[in-house]
Protein backbone atom coordinates (compact mmCIF):
# COMPACT_ATOMS: atom_id res chain seq x y z
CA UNK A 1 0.00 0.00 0.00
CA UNK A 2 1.18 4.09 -0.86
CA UNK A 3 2.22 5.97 1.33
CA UNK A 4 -0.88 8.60 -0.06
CA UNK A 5 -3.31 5.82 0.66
CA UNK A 6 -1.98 4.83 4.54
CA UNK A 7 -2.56 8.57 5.14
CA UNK A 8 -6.01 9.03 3.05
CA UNK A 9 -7.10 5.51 5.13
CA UNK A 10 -5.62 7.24 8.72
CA UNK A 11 -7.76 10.70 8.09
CA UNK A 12 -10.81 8.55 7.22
CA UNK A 13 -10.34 6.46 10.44
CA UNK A 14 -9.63 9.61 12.24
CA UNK A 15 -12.92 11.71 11.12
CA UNK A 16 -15.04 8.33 11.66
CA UNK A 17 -13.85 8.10 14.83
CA UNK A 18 -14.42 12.11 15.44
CA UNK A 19 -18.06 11.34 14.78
CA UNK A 20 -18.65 8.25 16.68
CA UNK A 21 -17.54 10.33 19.62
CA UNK A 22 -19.99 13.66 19.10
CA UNK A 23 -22.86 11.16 18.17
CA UNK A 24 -22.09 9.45 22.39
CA UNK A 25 -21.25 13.22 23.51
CA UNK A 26 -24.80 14.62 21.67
CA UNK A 27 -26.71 11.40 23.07
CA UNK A 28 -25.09 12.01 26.91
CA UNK A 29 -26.69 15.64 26.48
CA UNK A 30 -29.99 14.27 25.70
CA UNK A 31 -29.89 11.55 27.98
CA UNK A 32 -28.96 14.40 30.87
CA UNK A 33 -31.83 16.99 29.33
CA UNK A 34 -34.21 14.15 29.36
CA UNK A 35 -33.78 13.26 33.03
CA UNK A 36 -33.75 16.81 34.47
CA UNK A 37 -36.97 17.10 32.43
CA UNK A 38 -38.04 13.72 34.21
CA UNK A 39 -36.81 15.11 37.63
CA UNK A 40 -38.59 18.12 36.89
CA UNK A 41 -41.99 17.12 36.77
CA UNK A 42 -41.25 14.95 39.51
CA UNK A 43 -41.00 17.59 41.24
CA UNK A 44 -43.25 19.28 40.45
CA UNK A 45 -45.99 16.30 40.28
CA UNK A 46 -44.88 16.04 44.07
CA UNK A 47 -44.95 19.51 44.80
CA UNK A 48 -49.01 19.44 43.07
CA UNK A 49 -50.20 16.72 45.27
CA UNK A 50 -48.66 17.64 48.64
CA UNK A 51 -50.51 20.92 48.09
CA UNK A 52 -53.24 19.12 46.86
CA UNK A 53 -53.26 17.08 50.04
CA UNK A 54 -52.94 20.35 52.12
CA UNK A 55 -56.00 22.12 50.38
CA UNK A 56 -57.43 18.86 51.20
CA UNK A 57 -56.80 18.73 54.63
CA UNK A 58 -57.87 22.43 55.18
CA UNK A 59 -61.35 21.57 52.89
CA UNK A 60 -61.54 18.99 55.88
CA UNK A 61 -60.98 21.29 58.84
CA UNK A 62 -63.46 23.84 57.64
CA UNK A 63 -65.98 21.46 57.21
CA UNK A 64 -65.66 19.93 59.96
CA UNK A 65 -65.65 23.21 62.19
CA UNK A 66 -69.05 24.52 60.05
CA UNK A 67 -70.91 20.98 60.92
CA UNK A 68 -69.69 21.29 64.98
CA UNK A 69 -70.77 25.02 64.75
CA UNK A 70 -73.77 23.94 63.07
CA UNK A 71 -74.58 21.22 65.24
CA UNK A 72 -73.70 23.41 68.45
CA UNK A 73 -75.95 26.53 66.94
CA UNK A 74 -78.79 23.59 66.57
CA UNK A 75 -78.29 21.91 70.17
CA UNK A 76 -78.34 25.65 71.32
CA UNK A 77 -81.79 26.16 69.70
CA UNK A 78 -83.12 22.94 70.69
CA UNK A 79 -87.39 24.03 71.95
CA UNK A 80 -87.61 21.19 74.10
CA UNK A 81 -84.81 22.32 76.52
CA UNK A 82 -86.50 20.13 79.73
CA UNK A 83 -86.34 16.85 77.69
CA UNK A 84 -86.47 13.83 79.83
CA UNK A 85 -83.23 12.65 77.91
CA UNK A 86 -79.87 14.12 77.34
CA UNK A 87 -76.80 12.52 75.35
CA UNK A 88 -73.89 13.03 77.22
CA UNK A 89 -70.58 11.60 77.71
CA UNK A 90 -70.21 10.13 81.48
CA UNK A 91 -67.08 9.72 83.68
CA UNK A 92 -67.04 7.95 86.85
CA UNK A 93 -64.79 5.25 88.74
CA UNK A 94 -67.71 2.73 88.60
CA UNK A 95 -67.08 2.50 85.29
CA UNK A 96 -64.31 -0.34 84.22
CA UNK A 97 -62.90 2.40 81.55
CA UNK A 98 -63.54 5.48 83.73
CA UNK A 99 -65.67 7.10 80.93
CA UNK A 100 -68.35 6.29 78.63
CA UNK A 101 -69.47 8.45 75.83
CA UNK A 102 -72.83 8.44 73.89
CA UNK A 103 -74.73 7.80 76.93
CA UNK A 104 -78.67 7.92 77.49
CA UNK A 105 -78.85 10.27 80.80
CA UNK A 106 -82.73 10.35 82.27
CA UNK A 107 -84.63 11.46 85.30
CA UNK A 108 -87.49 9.30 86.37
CA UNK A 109 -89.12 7.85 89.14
CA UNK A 110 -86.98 9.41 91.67
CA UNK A 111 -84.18 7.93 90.30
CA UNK A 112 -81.34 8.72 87.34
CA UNK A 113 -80.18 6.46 84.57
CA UNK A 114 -77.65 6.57 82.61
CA UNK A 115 -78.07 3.78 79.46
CA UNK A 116 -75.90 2.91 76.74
CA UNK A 117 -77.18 0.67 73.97
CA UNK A 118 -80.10 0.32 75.83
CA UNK A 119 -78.30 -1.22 78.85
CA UNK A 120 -78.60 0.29 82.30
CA UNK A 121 -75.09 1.11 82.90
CA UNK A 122 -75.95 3.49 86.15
CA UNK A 123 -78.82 3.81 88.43
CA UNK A 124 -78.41 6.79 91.11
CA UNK A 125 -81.22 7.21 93.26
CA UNK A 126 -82.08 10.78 94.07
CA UNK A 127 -82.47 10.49 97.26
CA UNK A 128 -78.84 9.52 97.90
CA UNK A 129 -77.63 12.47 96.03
CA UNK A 130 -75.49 14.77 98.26
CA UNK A 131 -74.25 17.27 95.98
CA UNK A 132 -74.74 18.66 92.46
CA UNK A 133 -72.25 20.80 90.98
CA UNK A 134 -72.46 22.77 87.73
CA UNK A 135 -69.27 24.42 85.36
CA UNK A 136 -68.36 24.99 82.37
CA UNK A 137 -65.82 22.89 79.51
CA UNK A 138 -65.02 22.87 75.90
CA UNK A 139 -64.57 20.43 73.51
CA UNK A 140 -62.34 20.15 70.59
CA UNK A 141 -62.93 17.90 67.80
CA UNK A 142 -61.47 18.95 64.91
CA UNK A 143 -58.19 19.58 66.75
CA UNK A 144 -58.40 16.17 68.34
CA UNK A 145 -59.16 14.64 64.90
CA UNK A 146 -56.11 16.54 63.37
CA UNK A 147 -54.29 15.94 66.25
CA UNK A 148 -54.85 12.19 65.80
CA UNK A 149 -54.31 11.65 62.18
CA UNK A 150 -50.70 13.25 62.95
CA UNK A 151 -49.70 10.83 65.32
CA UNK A 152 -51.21 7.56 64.04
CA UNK A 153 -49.16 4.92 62.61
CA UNK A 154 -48.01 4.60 59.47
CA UNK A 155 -48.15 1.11 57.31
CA UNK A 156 -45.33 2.05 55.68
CA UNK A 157 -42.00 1.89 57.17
CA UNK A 158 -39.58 4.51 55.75
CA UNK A 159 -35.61 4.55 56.07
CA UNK A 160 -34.79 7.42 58.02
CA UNK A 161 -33.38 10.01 55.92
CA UNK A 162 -35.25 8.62 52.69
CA UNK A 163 -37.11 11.12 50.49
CA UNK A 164 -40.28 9.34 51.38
CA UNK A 165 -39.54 9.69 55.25
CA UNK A 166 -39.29 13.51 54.64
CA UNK A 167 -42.29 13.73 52.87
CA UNK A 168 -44.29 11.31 55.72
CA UNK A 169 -42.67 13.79 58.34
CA UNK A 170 -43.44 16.89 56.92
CA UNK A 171 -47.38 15.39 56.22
CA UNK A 172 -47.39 14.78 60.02
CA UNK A 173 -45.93 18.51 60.89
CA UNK A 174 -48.52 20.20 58.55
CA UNK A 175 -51.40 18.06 59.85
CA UNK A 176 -50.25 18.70 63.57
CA UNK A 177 -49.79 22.27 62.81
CA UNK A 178 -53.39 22.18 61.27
CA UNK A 179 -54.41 20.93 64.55
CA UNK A 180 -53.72 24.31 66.42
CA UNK A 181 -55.90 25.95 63.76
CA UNK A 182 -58.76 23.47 65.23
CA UNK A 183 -58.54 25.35 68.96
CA UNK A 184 -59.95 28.43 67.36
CA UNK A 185 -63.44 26.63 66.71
CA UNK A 186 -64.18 25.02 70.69
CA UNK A 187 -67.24 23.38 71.58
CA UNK A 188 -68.79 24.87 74.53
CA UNK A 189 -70.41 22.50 77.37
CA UNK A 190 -72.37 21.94 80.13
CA UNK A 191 -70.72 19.52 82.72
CA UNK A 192 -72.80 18.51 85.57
CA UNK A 193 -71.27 16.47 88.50
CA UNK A 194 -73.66 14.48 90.89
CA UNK A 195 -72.10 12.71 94.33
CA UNK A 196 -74.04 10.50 96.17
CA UNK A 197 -73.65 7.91 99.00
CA UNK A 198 -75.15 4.48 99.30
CA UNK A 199 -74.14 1.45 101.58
CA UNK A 200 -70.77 0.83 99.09
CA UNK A 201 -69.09 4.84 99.83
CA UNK A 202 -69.33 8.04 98.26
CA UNK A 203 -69.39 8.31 94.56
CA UNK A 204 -69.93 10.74 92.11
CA UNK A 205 -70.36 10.95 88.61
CA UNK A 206 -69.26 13.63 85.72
CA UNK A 207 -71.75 14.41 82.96
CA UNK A 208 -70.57 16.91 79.87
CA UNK A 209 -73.28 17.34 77.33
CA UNK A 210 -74.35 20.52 75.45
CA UNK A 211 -74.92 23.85 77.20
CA UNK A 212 -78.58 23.64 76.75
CA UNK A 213 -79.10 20.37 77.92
CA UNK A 214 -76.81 20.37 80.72
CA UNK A 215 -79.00 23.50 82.39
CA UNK A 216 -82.48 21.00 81.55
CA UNK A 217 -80.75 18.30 83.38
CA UNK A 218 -79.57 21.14 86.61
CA UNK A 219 -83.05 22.17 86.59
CA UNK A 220 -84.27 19.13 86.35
CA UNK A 221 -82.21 17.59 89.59
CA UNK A 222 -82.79 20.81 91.29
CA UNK A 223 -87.09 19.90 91.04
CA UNK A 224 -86.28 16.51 91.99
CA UNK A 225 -84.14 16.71 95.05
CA UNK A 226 -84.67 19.97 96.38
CA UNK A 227 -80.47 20.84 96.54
CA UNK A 228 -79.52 24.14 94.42
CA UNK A 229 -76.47 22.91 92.23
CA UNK A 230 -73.34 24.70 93.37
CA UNK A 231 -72.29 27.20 90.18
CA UNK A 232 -68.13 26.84 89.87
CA UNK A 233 -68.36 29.12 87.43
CA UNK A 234 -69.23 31.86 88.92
CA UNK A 235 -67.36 31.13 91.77
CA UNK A 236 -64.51 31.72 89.75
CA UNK A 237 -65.40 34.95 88.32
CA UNK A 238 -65.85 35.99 92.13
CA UNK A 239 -62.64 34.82 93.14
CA UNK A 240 -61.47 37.10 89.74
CA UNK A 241 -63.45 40.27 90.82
CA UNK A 242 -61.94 39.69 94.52
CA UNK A 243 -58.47 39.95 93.19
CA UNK A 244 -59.02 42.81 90.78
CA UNK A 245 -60.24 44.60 93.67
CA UNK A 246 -57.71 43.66 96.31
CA UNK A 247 -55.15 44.59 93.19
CA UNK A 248 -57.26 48.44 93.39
CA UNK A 249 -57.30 48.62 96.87
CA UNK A 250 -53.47 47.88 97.35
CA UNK A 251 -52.60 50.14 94.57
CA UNK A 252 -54.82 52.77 96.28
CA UNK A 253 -52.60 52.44 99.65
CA UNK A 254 -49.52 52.51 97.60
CA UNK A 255 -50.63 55.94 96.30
CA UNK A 256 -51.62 57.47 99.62
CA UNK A 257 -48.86 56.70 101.10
C-alpha cells in the first residue's frame, strides 16, 4: 500500500472516529436533558399533590368546624330544653374504663339512669344524692381529629433520611400544625357532676353534654331533690373580681402613702 493511501485511510479512520464520539457526547446531552426534564416534573408532580393534600386537609378542617358550629348553633336552639333525655358523655370510677361516651342520661321515678345501647349502665337514686355541681368545659374535635391523624401509625415503614420519610414527616408537621388551627373553633359544654352515698361509699359521677341540655338536666335535679347545684363558674369569676379589687385597693394604699 502508498504511502498517499496509509494517510487518506488514517484521516478517514480519524474523522469516523471524530463522529462516533460527538454522536455518544450529543446522546449524553440528551440523555442528561431528558432526566432533568423527568426530575422536573417529579417535582413538580410532588410539589401538586402535597398541596393538593394540604387544600385537602384544610377543605376537611373547615368542614368539619361549620358541621360542629352547626350542630352546636342547633343543640343551642333545641325548643324542648327540659327533655327527659340528654346525650352526654359520662365519667365515673364505677365504670371499668372510667368514661363512657354516647350515653342515654334520664330522670325518672326518683331515680337517674344513665343507658348505653339500651343497657342500664348506672342507676343513682335521688335520694342519695349529696351534691350537684355545675361548670363549664369545651370540647375540641377537629383539633383532636387533626391531632390524631398526625400521630397515628403509618403502614409504611420509611428509612430514616429517605425522600419518602421527609415527605411522611413533613405530612405529620402540617397536619399537627393544622391541629392548632382546630382550637380556634371550641365546643362549649355543660358539665354537671352528681355525688351520692349508698351502703358501698361516696361516689360521684361527671356528665358533659351541650350547654342547653346540661342546664335542663340542673333544673331538672334541682325539682327533683330539692339541693340548688353549686355554680363553679361563677365562683370563679368571684374569686377574679376579689383579686381585681384587692389589686385596686393595694394600689390605692400605695398611692396614699
Amino acid at each position: 500500500m502508498l504511502p498517499q493511501e496509509q494517510v487518506a485511510r488514517g484521516t478517514e479512520w480519524s474523522q469516523a472516529n471524530g463522529v462516533q464520539v460527538l454522536l455518544k457526547n450529543q446522546r449524553k446531552k440528551e440523555l442528561r436533558a431528558s432526566e432533568g426534564a423527568h426530575v422536573g416534573s417529579g417535582n413538580e408532580i410532588t410539589k401538586s399533590t402535597g398541596l393538593g393534600a394540604i387544600s385537602g386537609v384544610i377543605l376537611f378542617l373547615t368542614s368539619v368546624c361549620c358541621a360542629s358550629s352547626s350542630a352546636q348553633q342547633k343543640e343551642n336552639g333545641a325548643a324542648h330544653e327540659d327533655h327527659n333525655g340528654w346525650e352526654a358523655s359520662v365519667v365515673s370510677a364505677l365504670f371499668p374504663e372510667k368514661r363512657k361516651a354516647n350515653v342515654e342520661v334520664s330522670i325518672d321515678g326518683g331515680r337517674l339512669f344513665c343507658r348505653e345501647n339500651g343497657w342500664r349502665v348506672l342507676v343513682v337514686p335521688l335520694n342519695d344524692v349529696t351534691g350537684i355541681t355545675r361548670d363549664t368545659g369545651s370540647k375540641y374535635p377537629a383539633a383532636e381529629f387533626l391531632m390524631g391523624a398526625a400521630k397515628a401509625p403509618s403502614s409504611e415503614h420509611h428509612v430514616f433520611g429517605t425522600r419518602k420519610y421527609r415527605e411522611e414527616m413533613a405530612a405529620r408537621v402540617a397536619l399537627g400544625g393544622l391541629a392548632f388551627l382546630g382550637l380556634l373553633f371550641p365546643k362549649h359544654q355543660e358539665v354537671v357532676r352528681v355525688s351520692w352515698k349508698d351502703e358501698s361509699g361516696e361516689h360521684d359521677a361527671e356528665f358533659r353534654m351541650g350547654r342547653k341540655q346540661g342546664q335542663a338536666m340542673n333544673r331538672k335535679l334541682r325539682t327533683e331533690t330539692g339541693l340548688e347545684p353549686r355554680d363553679m363558674e361563677q365562683e370563679r369569676r368571684d374569686i377574679e373580681a376579689g383579686k381585681r379589687e384587692l389589686r385596686r385597693w393595694v394600689k390605692e394604699r400605695s398611692h396614699r402613702k
